[in-house]
C-alpha atoms as a PDB file:
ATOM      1  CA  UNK A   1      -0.632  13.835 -49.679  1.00  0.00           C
ATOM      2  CA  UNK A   2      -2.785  15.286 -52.298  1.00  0.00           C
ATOM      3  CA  UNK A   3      -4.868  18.603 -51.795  1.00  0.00           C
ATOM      4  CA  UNK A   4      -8.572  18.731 -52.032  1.00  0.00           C
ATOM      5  CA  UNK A   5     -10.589  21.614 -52.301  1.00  0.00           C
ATOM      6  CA  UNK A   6     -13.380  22.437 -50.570  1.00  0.00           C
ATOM      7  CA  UNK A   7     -16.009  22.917 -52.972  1.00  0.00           C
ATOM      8  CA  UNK A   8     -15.814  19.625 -54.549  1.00  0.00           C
ATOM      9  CA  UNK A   9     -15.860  17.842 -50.858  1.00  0.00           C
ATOM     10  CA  UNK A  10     -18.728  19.789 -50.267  1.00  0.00           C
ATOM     11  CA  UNK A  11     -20.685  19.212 -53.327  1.00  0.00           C
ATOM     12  CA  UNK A  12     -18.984  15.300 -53.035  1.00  0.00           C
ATOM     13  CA  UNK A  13     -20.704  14.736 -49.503  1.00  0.00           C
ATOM     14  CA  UNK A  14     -24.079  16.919 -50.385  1.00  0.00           C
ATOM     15  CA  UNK A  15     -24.435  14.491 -53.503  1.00  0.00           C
ATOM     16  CA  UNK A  16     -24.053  11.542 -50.950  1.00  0.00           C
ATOM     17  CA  UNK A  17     -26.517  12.320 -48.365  1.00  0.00           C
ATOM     18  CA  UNK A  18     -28.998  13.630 -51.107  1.00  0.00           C
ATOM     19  CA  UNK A  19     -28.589   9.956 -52.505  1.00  0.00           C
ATOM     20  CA  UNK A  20     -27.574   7.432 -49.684  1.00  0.00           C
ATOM     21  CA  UNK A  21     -28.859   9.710 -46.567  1.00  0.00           C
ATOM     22  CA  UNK A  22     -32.326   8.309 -46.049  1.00  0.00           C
ATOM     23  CA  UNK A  23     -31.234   4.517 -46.506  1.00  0.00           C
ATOM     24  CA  UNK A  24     -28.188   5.013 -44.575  1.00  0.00           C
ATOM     25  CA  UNK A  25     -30.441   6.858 -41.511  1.00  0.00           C
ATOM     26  CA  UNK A  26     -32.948   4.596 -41.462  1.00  0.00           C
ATOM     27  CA  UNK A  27     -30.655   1.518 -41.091  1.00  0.00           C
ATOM     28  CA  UNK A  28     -28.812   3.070 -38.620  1.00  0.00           C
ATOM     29  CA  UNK A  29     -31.337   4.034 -36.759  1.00  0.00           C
ATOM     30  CA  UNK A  30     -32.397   0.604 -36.826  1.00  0.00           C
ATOM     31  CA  UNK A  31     -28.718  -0.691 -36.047  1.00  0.00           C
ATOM     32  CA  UNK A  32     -28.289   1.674 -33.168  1.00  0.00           C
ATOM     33  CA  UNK A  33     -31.831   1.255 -31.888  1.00  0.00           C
ATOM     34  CA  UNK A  34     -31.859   5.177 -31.459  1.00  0.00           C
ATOM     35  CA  UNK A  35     -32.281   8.225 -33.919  1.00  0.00           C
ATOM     36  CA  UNK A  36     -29.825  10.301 -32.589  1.00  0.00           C
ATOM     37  CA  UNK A  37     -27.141   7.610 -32.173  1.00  0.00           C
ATOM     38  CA  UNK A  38     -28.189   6.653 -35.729  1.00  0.00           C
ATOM     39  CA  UNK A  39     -27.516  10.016 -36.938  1.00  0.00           C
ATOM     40  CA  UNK A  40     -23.750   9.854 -35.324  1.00  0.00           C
ATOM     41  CA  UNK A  41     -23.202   7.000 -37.106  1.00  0.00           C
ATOM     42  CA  UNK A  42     -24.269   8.490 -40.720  1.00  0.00           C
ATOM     43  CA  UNK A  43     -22.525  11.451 -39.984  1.00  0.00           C
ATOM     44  CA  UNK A  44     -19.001   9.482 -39.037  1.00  0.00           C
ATOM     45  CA  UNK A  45     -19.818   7.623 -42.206  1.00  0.00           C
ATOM     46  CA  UNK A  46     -19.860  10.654 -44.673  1.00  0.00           C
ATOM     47  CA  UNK A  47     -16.786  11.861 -42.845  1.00  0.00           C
ATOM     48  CA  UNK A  48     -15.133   8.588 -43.726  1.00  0.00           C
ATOM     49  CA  UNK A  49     -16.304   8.350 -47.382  1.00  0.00           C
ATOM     50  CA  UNK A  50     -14.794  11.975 -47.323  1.00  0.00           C
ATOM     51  CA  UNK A  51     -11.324  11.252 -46.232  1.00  0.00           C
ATOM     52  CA  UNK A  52     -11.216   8.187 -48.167  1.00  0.00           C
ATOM     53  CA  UNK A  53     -12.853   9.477 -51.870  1.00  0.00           C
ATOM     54  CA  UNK A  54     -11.116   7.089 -53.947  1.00  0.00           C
ATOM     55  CA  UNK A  55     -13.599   4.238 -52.624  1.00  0.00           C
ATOM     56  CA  UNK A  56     -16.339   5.934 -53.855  1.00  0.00           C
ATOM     57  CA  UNK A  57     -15.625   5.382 -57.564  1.00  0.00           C
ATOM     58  CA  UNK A  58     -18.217   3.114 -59.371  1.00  0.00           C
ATOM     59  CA  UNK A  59     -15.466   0.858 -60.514  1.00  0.00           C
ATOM     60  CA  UNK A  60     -14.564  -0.383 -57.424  1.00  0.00           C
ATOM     61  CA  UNK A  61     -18.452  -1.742 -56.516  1.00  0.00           C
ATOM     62  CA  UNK A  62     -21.375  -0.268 -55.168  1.00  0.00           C
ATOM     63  CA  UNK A  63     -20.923   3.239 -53.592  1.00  0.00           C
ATOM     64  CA  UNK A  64     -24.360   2.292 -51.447  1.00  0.00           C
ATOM     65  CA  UNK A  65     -22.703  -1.106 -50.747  1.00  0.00           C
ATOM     66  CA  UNK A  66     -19.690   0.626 -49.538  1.00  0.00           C
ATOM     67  CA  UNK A  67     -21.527   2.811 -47.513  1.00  0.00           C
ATOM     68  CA  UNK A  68     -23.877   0.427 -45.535  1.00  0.00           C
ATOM     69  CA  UNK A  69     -20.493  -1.376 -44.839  1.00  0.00           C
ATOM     70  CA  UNK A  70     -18.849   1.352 -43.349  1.00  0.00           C
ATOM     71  CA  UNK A  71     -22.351   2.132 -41.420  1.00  0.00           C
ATOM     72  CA  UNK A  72     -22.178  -1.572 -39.813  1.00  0.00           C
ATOM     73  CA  UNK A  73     -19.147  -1.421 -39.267  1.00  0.00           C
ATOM     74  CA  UNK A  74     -19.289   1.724 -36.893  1.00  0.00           C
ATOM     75  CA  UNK A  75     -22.095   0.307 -35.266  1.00  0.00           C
ATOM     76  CA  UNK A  76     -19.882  -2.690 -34.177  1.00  0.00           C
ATOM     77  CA  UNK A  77     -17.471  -0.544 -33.098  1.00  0.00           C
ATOM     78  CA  UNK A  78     -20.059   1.617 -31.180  1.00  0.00           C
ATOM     79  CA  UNK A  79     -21.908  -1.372 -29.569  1.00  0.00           C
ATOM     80  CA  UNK A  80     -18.687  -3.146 -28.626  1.00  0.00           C
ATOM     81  CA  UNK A  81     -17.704   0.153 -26.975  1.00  0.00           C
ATOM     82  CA  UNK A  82     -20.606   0.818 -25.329  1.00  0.00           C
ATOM     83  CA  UNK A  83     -20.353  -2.779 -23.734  1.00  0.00           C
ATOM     84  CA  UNK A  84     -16.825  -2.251 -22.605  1.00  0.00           C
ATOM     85  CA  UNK A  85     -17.770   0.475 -20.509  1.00  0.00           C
ATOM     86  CA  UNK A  86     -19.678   0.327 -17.701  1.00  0.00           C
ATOM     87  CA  UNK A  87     -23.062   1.857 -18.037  1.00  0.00           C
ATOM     88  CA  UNK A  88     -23.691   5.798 -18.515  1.00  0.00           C
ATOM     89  CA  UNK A  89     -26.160   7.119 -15.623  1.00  0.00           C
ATOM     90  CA  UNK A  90     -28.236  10.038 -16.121  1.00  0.00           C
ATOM     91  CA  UNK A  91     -27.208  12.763 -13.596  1.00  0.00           C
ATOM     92  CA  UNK A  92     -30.925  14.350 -12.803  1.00  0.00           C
ATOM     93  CA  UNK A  93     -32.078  15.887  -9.679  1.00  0.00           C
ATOM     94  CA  UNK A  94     -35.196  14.375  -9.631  1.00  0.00           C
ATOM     95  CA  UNK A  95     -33.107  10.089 -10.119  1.00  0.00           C
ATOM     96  CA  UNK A  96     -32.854   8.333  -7.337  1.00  0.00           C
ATOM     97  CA  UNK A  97     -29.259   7.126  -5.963  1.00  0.00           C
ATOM     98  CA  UNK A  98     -28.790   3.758  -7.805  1.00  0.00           C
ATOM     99  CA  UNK A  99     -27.433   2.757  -4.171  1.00  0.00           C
ATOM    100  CA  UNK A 100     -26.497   3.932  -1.067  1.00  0.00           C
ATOM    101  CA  UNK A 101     -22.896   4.710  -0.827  1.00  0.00           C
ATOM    102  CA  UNK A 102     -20.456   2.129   0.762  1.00  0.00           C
ATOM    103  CA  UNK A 103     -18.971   4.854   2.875  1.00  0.00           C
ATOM    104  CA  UNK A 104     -21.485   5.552   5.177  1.00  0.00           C
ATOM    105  CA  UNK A 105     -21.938   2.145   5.975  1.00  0.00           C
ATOM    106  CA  UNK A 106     -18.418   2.347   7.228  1.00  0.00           C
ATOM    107  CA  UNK A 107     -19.032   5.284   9.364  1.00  0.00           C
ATOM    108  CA  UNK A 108     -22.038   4.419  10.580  1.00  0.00           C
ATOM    109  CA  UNK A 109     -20.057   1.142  11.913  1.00  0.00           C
ATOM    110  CA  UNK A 110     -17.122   3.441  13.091  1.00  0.00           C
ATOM    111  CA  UNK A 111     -19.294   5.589  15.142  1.00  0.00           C
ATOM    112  CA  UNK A 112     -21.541   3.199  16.819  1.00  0.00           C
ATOM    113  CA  UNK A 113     -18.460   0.904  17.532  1.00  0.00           C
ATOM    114  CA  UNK A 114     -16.786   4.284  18.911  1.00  0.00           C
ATOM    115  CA  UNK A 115     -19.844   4.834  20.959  1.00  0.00           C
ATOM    116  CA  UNK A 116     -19.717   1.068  22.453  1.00  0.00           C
ATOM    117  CA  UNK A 117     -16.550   1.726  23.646  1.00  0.00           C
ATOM    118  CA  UNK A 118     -18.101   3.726  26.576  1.00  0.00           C
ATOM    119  CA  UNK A 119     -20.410   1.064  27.763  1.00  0.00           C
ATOM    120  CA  UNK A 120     -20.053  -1.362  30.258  1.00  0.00           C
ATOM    121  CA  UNK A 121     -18.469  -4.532  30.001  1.00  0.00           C
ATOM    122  CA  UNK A 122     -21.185  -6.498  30.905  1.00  0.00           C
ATOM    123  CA  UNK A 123     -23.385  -3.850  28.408  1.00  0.00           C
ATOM    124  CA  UNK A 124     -20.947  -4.216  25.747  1.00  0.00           C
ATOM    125  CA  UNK A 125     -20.791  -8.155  26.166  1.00  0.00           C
ATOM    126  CA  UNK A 126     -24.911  -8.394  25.837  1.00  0.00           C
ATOM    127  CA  UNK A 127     -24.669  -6.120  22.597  1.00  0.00           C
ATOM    128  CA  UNK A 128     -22.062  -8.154  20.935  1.00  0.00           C
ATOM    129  CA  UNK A 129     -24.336 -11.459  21.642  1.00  0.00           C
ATOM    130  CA  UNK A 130     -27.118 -10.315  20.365  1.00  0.00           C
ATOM    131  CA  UNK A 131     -27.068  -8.011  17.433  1.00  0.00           C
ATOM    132  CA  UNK A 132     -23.274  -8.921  16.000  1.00  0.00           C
ATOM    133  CA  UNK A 133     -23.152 -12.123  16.659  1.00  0.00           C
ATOM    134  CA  UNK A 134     -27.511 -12.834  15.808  1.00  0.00           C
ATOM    135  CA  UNK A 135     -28.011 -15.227  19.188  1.00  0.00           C
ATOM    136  CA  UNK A 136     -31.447 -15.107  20.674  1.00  0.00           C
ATOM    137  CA  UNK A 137     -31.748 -13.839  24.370  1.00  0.00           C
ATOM    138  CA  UNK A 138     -31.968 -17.525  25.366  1.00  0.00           C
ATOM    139  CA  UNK A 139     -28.629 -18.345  23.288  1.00  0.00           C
ATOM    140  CA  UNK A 140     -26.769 -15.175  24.318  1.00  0.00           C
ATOM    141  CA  UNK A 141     -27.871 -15.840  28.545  1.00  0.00           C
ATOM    142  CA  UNK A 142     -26.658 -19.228  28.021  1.00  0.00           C
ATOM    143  CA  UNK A 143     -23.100 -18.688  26.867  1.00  0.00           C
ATOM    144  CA  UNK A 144     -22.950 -15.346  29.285  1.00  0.00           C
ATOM    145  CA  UNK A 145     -23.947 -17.623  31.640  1.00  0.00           C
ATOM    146  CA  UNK A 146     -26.403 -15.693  32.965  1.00  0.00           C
ATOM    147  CA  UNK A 147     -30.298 -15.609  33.313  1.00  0.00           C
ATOM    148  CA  UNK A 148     -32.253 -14.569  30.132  1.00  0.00           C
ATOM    149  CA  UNK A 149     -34.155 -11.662  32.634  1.00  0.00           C
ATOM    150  CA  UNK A 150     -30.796 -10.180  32.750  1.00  0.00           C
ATOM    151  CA  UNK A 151     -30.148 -10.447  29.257  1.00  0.00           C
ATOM    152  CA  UNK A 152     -33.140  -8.586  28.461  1.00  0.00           C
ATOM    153  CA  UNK A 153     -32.563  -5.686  31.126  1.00  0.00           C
ATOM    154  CA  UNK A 154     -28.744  -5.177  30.603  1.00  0.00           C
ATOM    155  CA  UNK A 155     -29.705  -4.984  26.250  1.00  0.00           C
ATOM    156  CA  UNK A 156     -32.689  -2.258  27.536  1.00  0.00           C
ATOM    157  CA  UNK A 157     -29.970  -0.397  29.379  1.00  0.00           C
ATOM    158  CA  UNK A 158     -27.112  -0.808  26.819  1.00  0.00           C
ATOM    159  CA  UNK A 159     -28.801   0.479  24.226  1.00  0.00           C
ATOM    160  CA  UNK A 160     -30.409   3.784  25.910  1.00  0.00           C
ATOM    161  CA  UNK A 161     -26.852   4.598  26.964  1.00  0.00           C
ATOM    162  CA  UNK A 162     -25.965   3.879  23.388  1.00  0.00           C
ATOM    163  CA  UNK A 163     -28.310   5.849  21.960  1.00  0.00           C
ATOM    164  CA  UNK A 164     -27.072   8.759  24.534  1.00  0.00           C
ATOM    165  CA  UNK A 165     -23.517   7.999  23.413  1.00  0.00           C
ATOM    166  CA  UNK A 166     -23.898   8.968  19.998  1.00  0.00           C
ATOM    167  CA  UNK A 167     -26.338  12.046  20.343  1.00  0.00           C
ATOM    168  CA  UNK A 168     -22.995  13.277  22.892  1.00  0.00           C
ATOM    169  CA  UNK A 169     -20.216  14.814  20.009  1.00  0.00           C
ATOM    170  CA  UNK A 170     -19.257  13.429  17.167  1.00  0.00           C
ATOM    171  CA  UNK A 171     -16.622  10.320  17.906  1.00  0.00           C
ATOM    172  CA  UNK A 172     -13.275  11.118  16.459  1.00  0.00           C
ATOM    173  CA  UNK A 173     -11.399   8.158  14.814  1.00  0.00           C
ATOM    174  CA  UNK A 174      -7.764   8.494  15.212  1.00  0.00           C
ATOM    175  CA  UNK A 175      -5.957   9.040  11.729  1.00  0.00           C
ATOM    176  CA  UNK A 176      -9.259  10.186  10.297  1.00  0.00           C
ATOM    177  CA  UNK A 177      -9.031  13.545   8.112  1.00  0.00           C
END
């Protein structure tokens, strides 16, 4: 590998931007849809054009030519990135949860189905009928077998105790941490 020195990269990449910077930022830009990005991308492409000097020779084509081609090209390669990756969040105080988390649905189910546990049978069997399994009062007295008045007392009842259930201490879930 050949040794370069340093004053004639930097005076080699100074020359470029003075010549190429401009056009190269503002298609980039344009590319990228963003400044900044668009500024990462001219900046990768001097740093290419650096380590690769010998393309840069007028014999070989356009150095502008060769330079908007490397600029598309990491563009590609940026966007194609950038779609293989799931999208980058912002993490602000002041954003808003993009949803609430899956686990407390889960513990919210553990705990009320620990607190149902010390209900009745017959409080317990009402419950079940009417909020997990969506049957009107009608529907859930019918296949109780029992009238709909009752239905509508015992779900009163269940769900008071409920309530008290839960406010009690926290229910412990065996093989929970």
């Amino acid at each position: 590998m050949r040794r370069r020195e340093s004053g004639t990269d930097e005076v080699l990449i100074r020359q470029l931007f003075n010549e190429h910077g401009g056009a190269l930022l503002a298609y980039a830009t344009r590319l990228m849809g963003d400044r900044a990005l668009g500024e990462d991308v001219v900046q990768e492409t001097l740093i290419r054009a650096w380590r690769n000097p010998e393309a840069l020779t007028n014999d070989k084509g356009s150095v502008r030519g060769y330079l908007f081609t490397i600029t598309r090209n990491i563009a590609i390669d940026r966007h194609r990135a950038r779609q293989a990756r799931p999208a980058e969040v912002a993490e602000t105080i002041s954003s808003t949860p993009v949803a609430k988390d899956h686990a407390d649905q889960v513990v919210d189910s553990m705990v009320v189905l620990g607190a149902m546990e010390k209900l009745s049978d017959e409080h317990q069997e009402v419950l079940k009928a009417i909020y997990f399994q969506g049957r009107t009062v009608d529907e859930a007295a019918e296949s109780l077998g029992v009238p709909a008045g009752t239905v509508k007392s015992r779900s009163y009842y269940a769900l008071r105790r409920l309530r008290e259930a839960m406010t009690e201490r926290p229910v412990v879930v065996e093989g929970a941490a």
